[in-house]
C-alpha atoms as a PDB file:
ATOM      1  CA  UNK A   1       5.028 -21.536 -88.891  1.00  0.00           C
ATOM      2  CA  UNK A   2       6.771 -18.106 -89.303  1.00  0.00           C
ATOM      3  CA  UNK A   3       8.893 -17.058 -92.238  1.00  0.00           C
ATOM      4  CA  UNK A   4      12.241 -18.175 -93.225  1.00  0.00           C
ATOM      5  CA  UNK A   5      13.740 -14.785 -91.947  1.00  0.00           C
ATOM      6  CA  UNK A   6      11.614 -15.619 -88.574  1.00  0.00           C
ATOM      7  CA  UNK A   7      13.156 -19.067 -88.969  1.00  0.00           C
ATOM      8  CA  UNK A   8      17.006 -18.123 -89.268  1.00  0.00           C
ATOM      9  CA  UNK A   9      16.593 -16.057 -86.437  1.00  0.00           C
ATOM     10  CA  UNK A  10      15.585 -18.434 -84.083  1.00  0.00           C
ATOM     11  CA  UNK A  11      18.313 -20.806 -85.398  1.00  0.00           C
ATOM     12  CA  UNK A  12      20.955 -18.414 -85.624  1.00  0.00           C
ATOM     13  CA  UNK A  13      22.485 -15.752 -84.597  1.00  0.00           C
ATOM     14  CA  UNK A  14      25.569 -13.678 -85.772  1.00  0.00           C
ATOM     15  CA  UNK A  15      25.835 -16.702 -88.227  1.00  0.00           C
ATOM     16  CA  UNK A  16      26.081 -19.007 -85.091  1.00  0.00           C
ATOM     17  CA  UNK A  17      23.569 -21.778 -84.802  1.00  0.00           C
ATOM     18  CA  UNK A  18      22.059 -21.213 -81.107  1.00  0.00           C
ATOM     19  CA  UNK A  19      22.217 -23.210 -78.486  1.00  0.00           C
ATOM     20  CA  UNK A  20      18.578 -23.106 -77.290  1.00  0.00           C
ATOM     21  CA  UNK A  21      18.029 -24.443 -81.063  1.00  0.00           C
ATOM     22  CA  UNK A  22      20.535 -27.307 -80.863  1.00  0.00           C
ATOM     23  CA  UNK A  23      19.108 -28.306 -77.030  1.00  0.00           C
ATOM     24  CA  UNK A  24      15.385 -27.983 -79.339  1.00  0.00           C
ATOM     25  CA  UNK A  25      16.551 -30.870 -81.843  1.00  0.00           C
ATOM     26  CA  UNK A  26      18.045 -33.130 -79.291  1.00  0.00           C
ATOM     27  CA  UNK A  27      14.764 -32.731 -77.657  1.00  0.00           C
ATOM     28  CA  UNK A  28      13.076 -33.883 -81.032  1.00  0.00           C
ATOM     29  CA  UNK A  29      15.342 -36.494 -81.345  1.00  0.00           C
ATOM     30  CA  UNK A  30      15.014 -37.971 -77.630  1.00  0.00           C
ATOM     31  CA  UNK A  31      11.214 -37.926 -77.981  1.00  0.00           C
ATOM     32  CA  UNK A  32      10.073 -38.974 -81.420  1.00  0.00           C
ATOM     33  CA  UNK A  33      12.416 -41.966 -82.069  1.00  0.00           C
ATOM     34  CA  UNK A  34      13.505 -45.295 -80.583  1.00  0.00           C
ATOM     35  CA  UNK A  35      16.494 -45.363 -78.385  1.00  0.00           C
ATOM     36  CA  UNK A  36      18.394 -47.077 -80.843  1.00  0.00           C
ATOM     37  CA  UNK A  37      17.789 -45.075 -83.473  1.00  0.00           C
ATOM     38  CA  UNK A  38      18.270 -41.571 -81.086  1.00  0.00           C
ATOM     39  CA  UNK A  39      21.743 -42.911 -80.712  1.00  0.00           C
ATOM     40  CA  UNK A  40      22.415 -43.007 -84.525  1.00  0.00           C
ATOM     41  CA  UNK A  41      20.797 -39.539 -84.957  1.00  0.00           C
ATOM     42  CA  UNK A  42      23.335 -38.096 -81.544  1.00  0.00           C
ATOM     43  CA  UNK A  43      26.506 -40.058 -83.501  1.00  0.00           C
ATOM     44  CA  UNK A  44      25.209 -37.734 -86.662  1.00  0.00           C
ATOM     45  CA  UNK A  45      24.979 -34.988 -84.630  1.00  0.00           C
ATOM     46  CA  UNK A  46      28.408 -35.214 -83.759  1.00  0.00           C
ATOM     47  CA  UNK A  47      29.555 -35.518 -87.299  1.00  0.00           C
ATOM     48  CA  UNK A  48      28.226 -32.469 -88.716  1.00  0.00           C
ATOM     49  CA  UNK A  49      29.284 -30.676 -85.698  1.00  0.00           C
ATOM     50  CA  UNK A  50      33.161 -32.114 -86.272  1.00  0.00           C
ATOM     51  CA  UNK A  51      32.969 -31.181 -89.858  1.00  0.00           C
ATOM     52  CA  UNK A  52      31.613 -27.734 -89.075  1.00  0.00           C
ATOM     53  CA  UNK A  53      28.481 -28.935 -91.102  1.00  0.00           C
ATOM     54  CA  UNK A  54      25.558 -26.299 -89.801  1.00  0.00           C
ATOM     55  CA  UNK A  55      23.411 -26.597 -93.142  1.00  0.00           C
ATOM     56  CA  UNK A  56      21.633 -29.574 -91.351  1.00  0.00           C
ATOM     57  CA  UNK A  57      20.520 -26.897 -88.989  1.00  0.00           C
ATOM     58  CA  UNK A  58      18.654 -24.791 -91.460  1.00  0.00           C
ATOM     59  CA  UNK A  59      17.137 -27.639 -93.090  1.00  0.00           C
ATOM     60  CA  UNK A  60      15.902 -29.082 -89.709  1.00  0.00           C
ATOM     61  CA  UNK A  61      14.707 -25.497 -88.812  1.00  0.00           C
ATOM     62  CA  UNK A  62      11.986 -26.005 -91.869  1.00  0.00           C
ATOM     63  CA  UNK A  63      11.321 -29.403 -90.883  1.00  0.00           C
ATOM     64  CA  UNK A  64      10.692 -28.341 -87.104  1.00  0.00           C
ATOM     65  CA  UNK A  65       8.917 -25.025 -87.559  1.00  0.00           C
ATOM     66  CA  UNK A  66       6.613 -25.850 -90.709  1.00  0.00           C
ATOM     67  CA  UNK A  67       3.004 -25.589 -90.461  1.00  0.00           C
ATOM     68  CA  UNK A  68       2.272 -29.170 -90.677  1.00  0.00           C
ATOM     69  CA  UNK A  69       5.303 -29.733 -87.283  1.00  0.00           C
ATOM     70  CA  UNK A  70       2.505 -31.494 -85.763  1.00  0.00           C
ATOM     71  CA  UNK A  71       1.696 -34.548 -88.545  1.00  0.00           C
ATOM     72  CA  UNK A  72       4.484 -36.579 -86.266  1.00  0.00           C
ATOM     73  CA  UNK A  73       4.790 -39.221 -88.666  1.00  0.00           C
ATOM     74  CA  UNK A  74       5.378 -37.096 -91.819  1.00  0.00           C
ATOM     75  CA  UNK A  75       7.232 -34.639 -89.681  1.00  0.00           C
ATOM     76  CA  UNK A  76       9.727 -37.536 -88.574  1.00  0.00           C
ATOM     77  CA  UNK A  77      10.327 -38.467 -92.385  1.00  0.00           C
ATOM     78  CA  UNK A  78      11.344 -35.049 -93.043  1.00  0.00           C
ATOM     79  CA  UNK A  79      13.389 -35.254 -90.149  1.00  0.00           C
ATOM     80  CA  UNK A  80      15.166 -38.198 -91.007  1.00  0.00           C
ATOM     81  CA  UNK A  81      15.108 -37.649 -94.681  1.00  0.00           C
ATOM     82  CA  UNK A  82      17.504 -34.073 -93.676  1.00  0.00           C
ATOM     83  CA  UNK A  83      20.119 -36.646 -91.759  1.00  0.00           C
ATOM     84  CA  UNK A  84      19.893 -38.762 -94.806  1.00  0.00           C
ATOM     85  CA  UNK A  85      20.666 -35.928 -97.429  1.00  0.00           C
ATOM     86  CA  UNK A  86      23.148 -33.956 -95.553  1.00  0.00           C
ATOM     87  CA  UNK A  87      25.038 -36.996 -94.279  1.00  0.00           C
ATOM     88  CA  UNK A  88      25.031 -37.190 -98.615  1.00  0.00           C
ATOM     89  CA  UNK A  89      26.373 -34.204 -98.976  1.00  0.00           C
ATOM     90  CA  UNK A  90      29.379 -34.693 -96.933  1.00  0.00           C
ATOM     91  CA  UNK A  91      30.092 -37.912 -98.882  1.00  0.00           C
ATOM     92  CA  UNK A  92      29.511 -36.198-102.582  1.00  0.00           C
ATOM     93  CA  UNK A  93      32.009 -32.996-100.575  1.00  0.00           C
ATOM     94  CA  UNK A  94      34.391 -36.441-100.198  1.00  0.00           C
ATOM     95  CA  UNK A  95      33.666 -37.871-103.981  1.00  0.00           C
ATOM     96  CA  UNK A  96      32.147 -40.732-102.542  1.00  0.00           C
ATOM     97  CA  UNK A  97      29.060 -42.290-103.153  1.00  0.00           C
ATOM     98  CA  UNK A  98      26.904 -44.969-100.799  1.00  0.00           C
ATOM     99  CA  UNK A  99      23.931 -46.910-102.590  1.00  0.00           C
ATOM    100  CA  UNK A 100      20.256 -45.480-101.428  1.00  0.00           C
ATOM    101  CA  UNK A 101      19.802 -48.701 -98.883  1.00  0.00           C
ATOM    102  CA  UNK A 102      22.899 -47.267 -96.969  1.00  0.00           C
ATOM    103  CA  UNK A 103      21.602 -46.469 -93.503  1.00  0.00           C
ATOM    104  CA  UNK A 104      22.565 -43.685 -90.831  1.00  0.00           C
ATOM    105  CA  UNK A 105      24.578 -45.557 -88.490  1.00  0.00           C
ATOM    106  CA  UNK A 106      26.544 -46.877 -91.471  1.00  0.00           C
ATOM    107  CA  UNK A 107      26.907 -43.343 -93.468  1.00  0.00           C
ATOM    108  CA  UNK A 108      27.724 -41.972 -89.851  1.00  0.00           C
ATOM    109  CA  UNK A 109      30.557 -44.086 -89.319  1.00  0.00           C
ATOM    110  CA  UNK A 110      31.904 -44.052 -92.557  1.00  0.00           C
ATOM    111  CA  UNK A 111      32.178 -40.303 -92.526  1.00  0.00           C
ATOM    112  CA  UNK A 112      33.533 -40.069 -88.893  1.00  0.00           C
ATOM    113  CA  UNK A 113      36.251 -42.506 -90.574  1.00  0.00           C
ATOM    114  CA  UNK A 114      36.867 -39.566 -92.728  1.00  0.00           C
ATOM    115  CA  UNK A 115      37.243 -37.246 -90.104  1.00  0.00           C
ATOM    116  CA  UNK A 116      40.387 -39.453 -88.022  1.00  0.00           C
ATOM    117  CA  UNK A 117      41.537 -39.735 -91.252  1.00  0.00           C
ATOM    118  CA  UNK A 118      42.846 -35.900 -91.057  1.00  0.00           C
ATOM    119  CA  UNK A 119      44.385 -36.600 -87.164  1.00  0.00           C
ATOM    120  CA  UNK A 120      46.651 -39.521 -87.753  1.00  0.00           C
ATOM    121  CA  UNK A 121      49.805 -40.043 -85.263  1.00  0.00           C
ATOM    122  CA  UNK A 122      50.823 -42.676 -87.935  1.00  0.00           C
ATOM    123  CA  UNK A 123      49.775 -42.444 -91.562  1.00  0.00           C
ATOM    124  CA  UNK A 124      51.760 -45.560 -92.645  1.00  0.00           C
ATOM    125  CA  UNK A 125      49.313 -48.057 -92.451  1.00  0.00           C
ATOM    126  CA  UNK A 126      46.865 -45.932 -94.062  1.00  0.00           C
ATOM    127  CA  UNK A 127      49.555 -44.848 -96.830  1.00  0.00           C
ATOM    128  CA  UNK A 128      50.842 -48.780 -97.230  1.00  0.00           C
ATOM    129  CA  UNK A 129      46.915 -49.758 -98.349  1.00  0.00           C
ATOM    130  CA  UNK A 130      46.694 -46.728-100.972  1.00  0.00           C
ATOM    131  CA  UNK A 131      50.381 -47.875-102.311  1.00  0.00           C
ATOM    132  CA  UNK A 132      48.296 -51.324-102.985  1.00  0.00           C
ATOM    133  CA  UNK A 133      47.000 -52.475-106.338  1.00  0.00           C
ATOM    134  CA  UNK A 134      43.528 -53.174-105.302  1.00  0.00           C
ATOM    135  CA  UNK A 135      40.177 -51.302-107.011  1.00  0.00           C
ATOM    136  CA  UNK A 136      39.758 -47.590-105.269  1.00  0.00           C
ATOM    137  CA  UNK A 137      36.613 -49.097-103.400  1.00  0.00           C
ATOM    138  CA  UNK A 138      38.518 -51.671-102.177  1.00  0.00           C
ATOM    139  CA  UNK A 139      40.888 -49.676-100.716  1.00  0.00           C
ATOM    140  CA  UNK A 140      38.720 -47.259 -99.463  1.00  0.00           C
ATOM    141  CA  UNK A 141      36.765 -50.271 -97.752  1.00  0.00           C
ATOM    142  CA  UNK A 142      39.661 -51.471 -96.330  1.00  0.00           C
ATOM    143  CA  UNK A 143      40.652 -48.424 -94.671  1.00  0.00           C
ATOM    144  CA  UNK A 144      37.165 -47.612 -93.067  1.00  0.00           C
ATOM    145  CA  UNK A 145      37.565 -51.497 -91.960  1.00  0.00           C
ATOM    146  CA  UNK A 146      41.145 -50.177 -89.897  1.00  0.00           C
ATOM    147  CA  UNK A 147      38.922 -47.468 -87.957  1.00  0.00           C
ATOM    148  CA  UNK A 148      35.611 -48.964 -87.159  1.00  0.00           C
ATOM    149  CA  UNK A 149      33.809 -51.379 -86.511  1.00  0.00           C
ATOM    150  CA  UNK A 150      32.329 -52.552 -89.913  1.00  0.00           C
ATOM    151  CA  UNK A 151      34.443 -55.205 -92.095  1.00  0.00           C
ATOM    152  CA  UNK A 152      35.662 -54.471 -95.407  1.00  0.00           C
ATOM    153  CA  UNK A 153      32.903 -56.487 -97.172  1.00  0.00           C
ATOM    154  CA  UNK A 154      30.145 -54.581 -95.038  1.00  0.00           C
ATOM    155  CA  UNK A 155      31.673 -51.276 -96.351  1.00  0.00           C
ATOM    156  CA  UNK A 156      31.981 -52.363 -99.832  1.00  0.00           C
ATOM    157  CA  UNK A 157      27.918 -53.325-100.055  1.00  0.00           C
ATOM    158  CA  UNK A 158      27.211 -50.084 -98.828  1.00  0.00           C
ATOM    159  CA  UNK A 159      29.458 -48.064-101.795  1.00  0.00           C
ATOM    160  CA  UNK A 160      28.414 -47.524-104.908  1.00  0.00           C
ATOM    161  CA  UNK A 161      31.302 -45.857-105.848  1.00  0.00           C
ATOM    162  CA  UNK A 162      34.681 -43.229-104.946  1.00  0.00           C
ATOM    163  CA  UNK A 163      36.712 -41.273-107.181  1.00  0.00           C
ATOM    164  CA  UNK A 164      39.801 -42.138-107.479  1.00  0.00           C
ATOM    165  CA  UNK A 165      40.619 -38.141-106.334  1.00  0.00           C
ATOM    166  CA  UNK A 166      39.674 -39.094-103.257  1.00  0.00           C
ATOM    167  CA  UNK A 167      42.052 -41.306-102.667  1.00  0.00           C
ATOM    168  CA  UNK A 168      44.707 -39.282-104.088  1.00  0.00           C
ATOM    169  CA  UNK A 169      43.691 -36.149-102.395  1.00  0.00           C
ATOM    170  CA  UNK A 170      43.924 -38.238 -99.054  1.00  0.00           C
ATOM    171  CA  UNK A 171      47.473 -40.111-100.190  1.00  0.00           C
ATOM    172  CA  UNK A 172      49.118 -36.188-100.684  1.00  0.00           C
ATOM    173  CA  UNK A 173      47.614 -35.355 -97.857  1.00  0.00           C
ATOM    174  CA  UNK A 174      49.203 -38.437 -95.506  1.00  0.00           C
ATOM    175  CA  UNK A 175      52.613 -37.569 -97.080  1.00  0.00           C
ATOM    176  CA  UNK A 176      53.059 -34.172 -96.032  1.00  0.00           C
ATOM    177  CA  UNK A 177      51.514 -35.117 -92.564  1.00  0.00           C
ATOM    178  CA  UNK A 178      54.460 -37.446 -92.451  1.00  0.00           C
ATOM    179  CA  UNK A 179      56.698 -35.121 -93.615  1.00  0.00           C
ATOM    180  CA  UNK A 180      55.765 -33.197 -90.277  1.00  0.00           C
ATOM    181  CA  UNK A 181      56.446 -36.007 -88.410  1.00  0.00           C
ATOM    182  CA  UNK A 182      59.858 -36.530 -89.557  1.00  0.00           C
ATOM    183  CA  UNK A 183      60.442 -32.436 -88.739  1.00  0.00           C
ATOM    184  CA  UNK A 184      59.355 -33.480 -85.064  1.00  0.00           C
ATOM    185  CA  UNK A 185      61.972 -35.314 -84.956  1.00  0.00           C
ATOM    186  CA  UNK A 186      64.303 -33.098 -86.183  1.00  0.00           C
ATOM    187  CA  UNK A 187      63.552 -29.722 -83.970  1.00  0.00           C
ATOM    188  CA  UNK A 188      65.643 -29.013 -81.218  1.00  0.00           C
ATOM    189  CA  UNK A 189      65.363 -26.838 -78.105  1.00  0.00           C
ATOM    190  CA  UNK A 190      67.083 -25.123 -76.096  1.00  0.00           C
ATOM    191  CA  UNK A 191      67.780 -26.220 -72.951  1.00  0.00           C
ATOM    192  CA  UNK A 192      66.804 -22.855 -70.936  1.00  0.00           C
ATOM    193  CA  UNK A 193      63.477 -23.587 -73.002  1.00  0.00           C
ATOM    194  CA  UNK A 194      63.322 -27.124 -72.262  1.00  0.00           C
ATOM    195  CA  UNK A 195      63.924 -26.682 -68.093  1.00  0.00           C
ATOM    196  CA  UNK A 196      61.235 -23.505 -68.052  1.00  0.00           C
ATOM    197  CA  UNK A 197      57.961 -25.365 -69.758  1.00  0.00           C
ATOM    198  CA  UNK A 198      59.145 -28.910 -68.180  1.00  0.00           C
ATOM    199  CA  UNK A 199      58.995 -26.918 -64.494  1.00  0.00           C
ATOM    200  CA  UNK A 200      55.749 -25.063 -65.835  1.00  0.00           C
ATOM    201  CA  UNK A 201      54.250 -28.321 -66.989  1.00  0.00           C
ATOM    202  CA  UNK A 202      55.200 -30.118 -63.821  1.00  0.00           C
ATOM    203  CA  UNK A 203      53.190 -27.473 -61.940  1.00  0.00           C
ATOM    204  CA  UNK A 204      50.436 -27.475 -63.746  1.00  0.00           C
ATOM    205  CA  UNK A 205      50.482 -31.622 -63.570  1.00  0.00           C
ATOM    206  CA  UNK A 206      50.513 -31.139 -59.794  1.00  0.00           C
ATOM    207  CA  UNK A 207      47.481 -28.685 -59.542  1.00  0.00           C
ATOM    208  CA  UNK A 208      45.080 -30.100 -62.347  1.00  0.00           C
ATOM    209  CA  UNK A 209      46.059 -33.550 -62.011  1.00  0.00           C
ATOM    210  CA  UNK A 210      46.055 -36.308 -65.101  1.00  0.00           C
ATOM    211  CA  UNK A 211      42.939 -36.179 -66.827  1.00  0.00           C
ATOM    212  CA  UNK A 212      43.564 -33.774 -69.751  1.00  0.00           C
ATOM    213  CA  UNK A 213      44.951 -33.914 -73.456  1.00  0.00           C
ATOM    214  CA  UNK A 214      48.686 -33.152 -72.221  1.00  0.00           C
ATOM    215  CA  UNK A 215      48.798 -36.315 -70.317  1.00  0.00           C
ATOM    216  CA  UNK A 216      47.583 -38.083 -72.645  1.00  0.00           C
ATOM    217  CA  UNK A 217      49.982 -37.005 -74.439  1.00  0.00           C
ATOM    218  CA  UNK A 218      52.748 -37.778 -72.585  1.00  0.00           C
ATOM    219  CA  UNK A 219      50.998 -40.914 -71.969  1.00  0.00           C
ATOM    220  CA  UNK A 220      51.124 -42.061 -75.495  1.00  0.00           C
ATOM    221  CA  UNK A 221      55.352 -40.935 -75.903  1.00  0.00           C
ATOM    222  CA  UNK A 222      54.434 -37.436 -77.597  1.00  0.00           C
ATOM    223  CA  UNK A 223      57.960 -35.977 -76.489  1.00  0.00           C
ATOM    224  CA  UNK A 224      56.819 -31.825 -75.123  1.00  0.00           C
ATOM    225  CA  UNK A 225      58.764 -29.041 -76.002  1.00  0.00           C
ATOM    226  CA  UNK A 226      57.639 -28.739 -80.351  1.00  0.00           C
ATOM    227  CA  UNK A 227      55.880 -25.731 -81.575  1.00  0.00           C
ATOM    228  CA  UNK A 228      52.062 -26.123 -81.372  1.00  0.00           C
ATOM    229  CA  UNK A 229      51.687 -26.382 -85.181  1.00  0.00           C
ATOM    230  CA  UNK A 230      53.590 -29.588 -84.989  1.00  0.00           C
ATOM    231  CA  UNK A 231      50.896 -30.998 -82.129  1.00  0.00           C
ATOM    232  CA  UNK A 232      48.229 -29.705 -83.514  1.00  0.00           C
ATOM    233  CA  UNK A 233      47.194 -31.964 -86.726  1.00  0.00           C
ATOM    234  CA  UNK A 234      47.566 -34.807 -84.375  1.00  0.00           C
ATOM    235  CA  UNK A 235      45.308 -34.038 -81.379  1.00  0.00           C
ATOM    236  CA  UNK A 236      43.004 -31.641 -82.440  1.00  0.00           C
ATOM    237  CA  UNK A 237      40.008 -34.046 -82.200  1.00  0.00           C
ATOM    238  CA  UNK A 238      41.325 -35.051 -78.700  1.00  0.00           C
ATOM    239  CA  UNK A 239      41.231 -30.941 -77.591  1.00  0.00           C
ATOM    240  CA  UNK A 240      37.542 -30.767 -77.096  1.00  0.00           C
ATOM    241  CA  UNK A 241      36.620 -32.672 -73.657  1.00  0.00           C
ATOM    242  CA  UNK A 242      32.814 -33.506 -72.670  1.00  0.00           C
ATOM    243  CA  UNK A 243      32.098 -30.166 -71.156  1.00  0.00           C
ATOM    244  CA  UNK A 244      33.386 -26.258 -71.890  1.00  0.00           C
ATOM    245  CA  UNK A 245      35.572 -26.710 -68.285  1.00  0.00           C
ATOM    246  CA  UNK A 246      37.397 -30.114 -69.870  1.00  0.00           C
ATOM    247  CA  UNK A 247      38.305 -28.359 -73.454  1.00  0.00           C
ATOM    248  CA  UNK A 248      39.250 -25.458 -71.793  1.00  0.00           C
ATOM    249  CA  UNK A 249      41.539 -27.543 -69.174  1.00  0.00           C
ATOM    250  CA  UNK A 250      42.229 -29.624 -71.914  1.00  0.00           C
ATOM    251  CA  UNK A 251      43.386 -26.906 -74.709  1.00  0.00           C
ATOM    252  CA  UNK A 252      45.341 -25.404 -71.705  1.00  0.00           C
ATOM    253  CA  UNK A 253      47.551 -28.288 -71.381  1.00  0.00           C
ATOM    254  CA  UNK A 254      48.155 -28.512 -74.897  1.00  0.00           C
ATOM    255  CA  UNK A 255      49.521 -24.909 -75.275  1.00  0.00           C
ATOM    256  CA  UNK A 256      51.763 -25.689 -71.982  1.00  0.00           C
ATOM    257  CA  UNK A 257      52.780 -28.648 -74.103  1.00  0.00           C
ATOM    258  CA  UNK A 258      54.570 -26.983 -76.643  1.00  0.00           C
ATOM    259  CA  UNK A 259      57.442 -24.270 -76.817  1.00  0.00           C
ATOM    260  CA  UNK A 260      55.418 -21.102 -78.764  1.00  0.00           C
ATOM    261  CA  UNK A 261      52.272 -20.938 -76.589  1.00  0.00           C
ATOM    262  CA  UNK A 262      53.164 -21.699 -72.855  1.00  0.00           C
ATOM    263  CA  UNK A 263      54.335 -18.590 -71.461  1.00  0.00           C
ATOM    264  CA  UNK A 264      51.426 -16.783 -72.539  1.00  0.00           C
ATOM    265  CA  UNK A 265      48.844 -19.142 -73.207  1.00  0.00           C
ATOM    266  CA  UNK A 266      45.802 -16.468 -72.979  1.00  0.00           C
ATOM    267  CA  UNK A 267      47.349 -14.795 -76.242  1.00  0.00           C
ATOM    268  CA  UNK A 268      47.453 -18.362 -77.886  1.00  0.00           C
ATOM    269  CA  UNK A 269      43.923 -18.858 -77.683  1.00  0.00           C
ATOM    270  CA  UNK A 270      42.972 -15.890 -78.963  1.00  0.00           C
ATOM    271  CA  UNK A 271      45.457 -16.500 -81.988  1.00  0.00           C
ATOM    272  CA  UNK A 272      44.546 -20.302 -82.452  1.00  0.00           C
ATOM    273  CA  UNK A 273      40.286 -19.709 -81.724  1.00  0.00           C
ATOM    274  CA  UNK A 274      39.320 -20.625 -85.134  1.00  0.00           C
ATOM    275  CA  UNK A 275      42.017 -23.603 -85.682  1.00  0.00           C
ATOM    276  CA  UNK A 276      40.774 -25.061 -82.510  1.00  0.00           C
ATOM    277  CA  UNK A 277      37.123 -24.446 -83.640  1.00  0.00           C
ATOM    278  CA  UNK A 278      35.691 -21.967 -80.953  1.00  0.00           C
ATOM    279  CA  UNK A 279      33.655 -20.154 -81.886  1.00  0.00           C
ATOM    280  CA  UNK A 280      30.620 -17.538 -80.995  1.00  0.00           C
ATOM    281  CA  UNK A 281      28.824 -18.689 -77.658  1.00  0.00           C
ATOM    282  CA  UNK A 282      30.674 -21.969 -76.902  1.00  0.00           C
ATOM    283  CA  UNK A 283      33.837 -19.834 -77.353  1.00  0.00           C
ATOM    284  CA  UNK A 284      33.294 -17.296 -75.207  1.00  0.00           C
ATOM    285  CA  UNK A 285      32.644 -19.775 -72.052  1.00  0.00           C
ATOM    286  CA  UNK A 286      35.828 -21.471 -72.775  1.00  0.00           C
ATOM    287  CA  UNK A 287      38.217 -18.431 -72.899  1.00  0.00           C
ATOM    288  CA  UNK A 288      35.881 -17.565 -69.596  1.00  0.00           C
ATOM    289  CA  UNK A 289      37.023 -20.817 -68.080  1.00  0.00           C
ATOM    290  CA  UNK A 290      40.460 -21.144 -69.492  1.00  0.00           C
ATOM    291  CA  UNK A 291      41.176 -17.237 -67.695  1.00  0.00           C
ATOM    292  CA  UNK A 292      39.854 -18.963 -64.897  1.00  0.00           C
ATOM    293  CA  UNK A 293      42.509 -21.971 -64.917  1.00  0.00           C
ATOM    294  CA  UNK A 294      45.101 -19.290 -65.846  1.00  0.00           C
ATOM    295  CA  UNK A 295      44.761 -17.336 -62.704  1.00  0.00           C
ATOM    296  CA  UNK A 296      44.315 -20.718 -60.296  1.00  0.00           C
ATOM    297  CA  UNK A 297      48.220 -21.456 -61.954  1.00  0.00           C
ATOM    298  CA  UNK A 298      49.664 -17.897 -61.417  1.00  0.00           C
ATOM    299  CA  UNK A 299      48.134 -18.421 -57.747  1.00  0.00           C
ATOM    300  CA  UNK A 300      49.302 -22.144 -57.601  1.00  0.00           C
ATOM    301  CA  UNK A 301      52.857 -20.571 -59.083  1.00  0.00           C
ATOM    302  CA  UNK A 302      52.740 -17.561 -56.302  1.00  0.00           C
ATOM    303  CA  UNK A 303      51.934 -20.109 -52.868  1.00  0.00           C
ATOM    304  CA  UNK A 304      55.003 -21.948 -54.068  1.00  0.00           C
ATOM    305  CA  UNK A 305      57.326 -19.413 -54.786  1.00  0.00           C
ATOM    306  CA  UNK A 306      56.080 -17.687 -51.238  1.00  0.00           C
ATOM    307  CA  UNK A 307      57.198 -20.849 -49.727  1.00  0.00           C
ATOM    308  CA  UNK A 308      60.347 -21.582 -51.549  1.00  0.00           C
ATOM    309  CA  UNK A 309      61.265 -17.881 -49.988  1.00  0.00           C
ATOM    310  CA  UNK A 310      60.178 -18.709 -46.713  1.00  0.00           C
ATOM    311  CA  UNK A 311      62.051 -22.260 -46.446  1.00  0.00           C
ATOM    312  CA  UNK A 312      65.056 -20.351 -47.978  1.00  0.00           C
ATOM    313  CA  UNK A 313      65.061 -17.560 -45.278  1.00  0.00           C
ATOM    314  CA  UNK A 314      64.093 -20.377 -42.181  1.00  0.00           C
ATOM    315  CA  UNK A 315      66.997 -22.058 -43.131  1.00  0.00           C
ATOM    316  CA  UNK A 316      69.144 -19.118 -43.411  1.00  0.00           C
ATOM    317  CA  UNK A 317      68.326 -18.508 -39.548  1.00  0.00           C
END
């Protein structure tokens, strides 16, 4: 149905996979598989979209709009068999290898495993295993074990084998994140600094309330006040919220958060778009709606310094 020029077009645009094509395999997904199994294909979804995967797309494009679309059966192999394959690919792209048997839901969680894996607060655990003498797939097993759901011995039936430069890449990679951690630590500001974003912070606590990343943060003993480069390895996967309004609120709070982006947090998103992973469409409704949370905080800022002035001068009378 239509050639592959016809075919890119309607799945992307500008290089950006289109919206009205993701809502199209959803859609496929929802209505040609078992509820179960829809929820594996959503969790998959996810994955590729985390690891900024969009081949799937242009393989599910010649799934979806090939002449023979309509054999449901065969088209639903195809379908699954693209999941399957690029689901692989991000495992080879990690030098590990599942056996054939290894289904979905499994290869999904593994690999979203492998995604936290980049966002630690606390490497050490992860570290203390890969310091261990075990066999690479042992370890390996044993740290998809700490993050999900499936046991060690459930991981280790599933892999056929990892190279031991995966493992390695990931250990040099833990160090230096806790090399960052220890410069946390070690940064000071000044108090002039400190008082302004602590005041600005407070506001902006009082007007949005405590369901963004920011409190979380504070929840969890984050201290505010670092550079956002510091933050930003940690939280990242926390920044995008169930809806453009939440990341935007939520990527808001983080730039109030830290000392380098809160007194002009409309030029940090436009510096920090691609590290926070907006982009084309998707990005342009979140710098809509974070200019929209910018100006209710300049207002919010404005009523209360009008009021401050007017409580000053009442009492001066």
């Amino acid at each position: 149905m239509g050639s592959a020029i016809t075919k890119f077009y309607l799945v992307c645009q500008g290089g950006i996979v289109t919206v009205q094509f993701i809502d199209e395999v959803n859609e496929y997904i929802e209505t040609h598989f078992t509820e179960e199994f829809s929820s594996s294909l959503r969790a998959a979804m996810f994955v590729f979209e985390a690891f900024d995967f969009n081949k799937i797309y242009g393989d599910l494009a010649d799934v979806l709009y090939d002449f023979e679309a309509d054999q449901t059966d065969f088209t639903n192999q195809k379908f699954v068999a693209c999941f399957n394959s690029n689901l692989d690919d991000i495992l080879t792209h990690h030098h590990v290898s599942l056996n054939k048997e290894t289904c979905i839901t499994k290869k999904t969680i593994i690999i979203g495993v492998l995604y936290r894996l980049q966002y630690l607060e606390d490497p050490e655990p992860v570290l203390k295993v890969l310091e261990t003498f075990q066999s690479d797939e042992e370890k390996f097993s044993l740290i998809i074990e700490m993050f999900s759901d499936l046991s060690q011995v459930e991981v280790l039936e599933a892999v056929e084998s990892v190279d031991p430069i995966s493992l390695t890449t990931l250990a040099e990679y833990l160090y230096k994140q806790e090399e960052l951690l220890e410069k946390v630590s070690d940064v000071e500001i000044s108090t002039e600094t400190q008082t302004s974003l602590y005041e600005n912070l407070k506001a902006f606590f009082s007007l949005s309330g405590q369901t963004n990343l920011a409190s979380n943060m504070a929840a969890n003993g984050i201290v505010p006040g670092f550079a956002l480069s510091l933050y930003l390895p940690f939280v990242l996967e926390g920044v995008r919220g169930d809806d453009v309004k939440q990341t935007a609120l939520n990527t808001l709070s983080l730039f109030y958060y830290s000392q380098d982006t809160f007194k002009d947090p409309l030029k940090a998103l436009h510096e920090h778009m691609e590290d926070l992973g907006f982009f084309g469409d998707t990005g342009i409704a979140i710098e809509r709606e974070f200019q929209e949370l910018i100006n209710q905080m300049n207002g919010y800022r404005k009523a209360n310094d009008v009021a401050r002035a007017v409580s000053s001068t009442s009492h001066q009378g």
